[in-house]
Every structure is written in structure tokens, then in C-alpha cells.
Protein backbone atom coordinates (compact mmCIF):
# COMPACT_ATOMS: atom_id res chain seq x y z
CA UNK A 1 7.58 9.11 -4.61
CA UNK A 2 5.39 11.45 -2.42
CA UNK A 3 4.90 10.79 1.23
CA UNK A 4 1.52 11.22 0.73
CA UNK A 5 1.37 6.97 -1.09
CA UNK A 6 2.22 5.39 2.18
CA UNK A 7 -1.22 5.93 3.28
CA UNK A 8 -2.59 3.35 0.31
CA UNK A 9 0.26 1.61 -0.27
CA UNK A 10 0.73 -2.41 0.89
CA UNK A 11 2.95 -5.07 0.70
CA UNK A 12 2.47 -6.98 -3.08
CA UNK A 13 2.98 -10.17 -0.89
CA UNK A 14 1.38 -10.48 2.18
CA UNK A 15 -0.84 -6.98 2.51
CA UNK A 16 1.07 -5.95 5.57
CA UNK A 17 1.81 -2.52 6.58
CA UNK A 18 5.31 -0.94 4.71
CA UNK A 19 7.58 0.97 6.76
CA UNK A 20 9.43 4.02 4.92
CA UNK A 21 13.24 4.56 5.07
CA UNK A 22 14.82 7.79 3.23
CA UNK A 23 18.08 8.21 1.79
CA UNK A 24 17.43 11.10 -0.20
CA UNK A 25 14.57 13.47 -0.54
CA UNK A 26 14.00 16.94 -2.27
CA UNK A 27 10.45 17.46 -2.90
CA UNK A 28 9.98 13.80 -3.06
CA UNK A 29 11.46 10.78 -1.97
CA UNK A 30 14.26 10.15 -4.37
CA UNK A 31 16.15 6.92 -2.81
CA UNK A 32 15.36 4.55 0.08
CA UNK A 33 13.47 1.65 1.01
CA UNK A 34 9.94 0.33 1.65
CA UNK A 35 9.85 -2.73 4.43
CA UNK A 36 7.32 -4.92 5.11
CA UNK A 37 6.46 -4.82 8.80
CA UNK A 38 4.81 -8.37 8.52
CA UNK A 39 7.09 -10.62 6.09
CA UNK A 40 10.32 -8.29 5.91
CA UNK A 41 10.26 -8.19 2.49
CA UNK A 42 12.53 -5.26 1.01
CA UNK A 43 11.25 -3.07 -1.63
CA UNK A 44 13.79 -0.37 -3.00
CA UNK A 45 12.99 3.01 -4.05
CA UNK A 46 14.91 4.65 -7.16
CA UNK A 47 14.30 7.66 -8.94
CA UNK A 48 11.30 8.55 -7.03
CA UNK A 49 9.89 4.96 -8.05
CA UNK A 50 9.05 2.78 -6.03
CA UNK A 51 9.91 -1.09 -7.37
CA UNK A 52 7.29 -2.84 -5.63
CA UNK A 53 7.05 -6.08 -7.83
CA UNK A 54 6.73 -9.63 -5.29
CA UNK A 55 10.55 -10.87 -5.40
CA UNK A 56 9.05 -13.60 -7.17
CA UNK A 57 9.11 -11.13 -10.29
CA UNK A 58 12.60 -9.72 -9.88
């Protein structure tokens, strides 16, 4: 994932703002975590993707 999609991306759920944590980054983010500031919803990143499906989905 580039660092450059936090500027469109949102929360699936609520449309609140998603805070970034990195575990491991080369060119891209490889691992970590997307948070939702508003409902604290976790969304994990793998592989450079980000799984951003509503937990409803999961």
C-alpha cells in the first residue's frame, strides 16, 4: 500500500478518519494496521493490501 491512499481512504463503516500503523515497509507499506479514529474498528494490512471489508463481511 502507498502512503500516498491515506489521503482518500475512509472507514467502510462509519466514514471516519483511519489512522496508519507500520510494521513493515520497503517501498510500500507491507504489514500493519489501519484504525478507525471514530468507531475503532481495526483494518489489517497484508501484502501491501489493505483488507478493508466492514467486519460484517469477514
Amino acid at each position: 500500500m502507498k502512503r500516498d491512499l491515506m489521503e482518500i481512504l475512509c472507514c467502510p463503516v462509519c466514514k471516519g478518519d483511519l489512522a496508519l500503523t507500520v510494521e513493515v515497509e520497503k517501498d510500500e507499506i507491507l504489514e500493519g494496521s489501519l484504525v478507525c479514529k471514530a468507531c475503532d474498528h481495526t483494518y489489517v494490512i497484508r501484502d501491501g493490501i489493505p483488507d478493508l471489508l466492514p467486519p460484517d463481511f469477514t
